[in-house]
Protein backbone atom coordinates (compact mmCIF):
# COMPACT_ATOMS: atom_id res chain seq x y z
CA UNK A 1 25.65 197.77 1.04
CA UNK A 2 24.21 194.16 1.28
CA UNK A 3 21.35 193.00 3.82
CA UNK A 4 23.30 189.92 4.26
CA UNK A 5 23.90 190.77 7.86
CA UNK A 6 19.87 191.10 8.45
CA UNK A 7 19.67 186.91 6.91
CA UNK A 8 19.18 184.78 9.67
CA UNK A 9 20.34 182.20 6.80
CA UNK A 10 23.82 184.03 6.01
CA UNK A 11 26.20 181.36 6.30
CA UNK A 12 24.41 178.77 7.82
CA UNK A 13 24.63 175.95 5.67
CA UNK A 14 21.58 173.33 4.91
CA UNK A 15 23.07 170.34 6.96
CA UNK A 16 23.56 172.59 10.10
CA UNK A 17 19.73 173.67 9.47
CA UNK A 18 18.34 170.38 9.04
CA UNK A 19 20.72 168.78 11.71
CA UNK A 20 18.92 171.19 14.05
CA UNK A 21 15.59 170.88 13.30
CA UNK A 22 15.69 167.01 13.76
CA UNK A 23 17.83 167.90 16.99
CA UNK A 24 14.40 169.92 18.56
CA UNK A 25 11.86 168.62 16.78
CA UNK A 26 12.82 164.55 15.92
CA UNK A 27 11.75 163.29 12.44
CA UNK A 28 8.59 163.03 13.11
CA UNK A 29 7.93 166.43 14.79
CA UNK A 30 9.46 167.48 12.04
CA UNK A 31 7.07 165.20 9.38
CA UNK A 32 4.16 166.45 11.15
CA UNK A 33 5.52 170.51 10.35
CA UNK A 34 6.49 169.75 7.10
CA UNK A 35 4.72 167.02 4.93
CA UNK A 36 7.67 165.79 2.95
CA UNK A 37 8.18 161.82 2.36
CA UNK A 38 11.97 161.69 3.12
CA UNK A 39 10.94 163.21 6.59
CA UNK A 40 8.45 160.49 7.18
CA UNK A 41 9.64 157.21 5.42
CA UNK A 42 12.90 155.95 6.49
CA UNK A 43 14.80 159.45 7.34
CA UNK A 44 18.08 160.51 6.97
CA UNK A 45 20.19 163.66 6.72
CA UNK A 46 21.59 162.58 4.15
CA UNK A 47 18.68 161.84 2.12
CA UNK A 48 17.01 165.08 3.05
CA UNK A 49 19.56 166.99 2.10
CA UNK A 50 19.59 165.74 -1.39
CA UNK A 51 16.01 166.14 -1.88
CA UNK A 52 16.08 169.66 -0.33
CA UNK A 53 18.52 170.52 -2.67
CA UNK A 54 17.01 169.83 -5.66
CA UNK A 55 13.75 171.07 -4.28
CA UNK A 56 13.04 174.65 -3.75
CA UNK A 57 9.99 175.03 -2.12
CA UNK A 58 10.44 172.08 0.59
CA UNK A 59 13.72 173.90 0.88
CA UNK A 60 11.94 177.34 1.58
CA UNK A 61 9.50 175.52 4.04
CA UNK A 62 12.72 173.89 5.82
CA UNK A 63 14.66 177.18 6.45
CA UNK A 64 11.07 179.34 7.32
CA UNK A 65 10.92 176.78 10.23
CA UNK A 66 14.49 177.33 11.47
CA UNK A 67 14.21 180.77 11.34
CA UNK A 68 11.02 180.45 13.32
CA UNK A 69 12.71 177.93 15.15
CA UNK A 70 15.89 180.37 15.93
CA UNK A 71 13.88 183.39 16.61
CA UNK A 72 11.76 181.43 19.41
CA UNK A 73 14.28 179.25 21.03
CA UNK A 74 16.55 180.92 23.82
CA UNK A 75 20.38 181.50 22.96
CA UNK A 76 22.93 178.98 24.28
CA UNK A 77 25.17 181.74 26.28
C-alpha cells in the first residue's frame, strides 16, 4: 500500500500551490520567504511556474511552504 494518502501534495498541482501562496502571502511576502528572482522582479504565475519546473530545489522550498502554509491556516468549512 502507497503513503500517497499521508502527501499533503497528492494531487495538488503546482499552479494551485503557487496560486495560493501569492493569494496569502502577495509576491513579495512570498520574495521575502523564498529568495527566488521570478518572485521578486516582475512576477507572474506563469513565469514561476516555468522556473519551478525546471528547478527542483526552489520547487521543494515552494511546496515546504504550502504545506506549512496548509497545516497552519484554518479550513474553509
Amino acid at each position: 500500500m502507497t503513503a500517497t494518502s499521508n502527501d499533503p501534495l497528492h494531487g495538488v498541482t503546482l499552479q494551485h500551490i503557487l496560486t495560493t501562496l501569492v493569494e496569502h502571502y502577495e509576491w513579495q511576502g512570498l520574495a521575502e520567504r523564498i529568495d527566488i528572482r521570478c518572485f521578486k522582479s516582475d512576477p507572474s504565475i506563469k513565469s514561476s511556474l516555468t522556473f519551478l519546473r525546471k528547478t527542483p530545489w526552489a520547487r521543494e522550498k515552494v511546496e515546504g511552504l504550502y504545506v506549512k502554509l496548509m497545516r497552519t491556516k484554518p479550513p474553509l468549512d
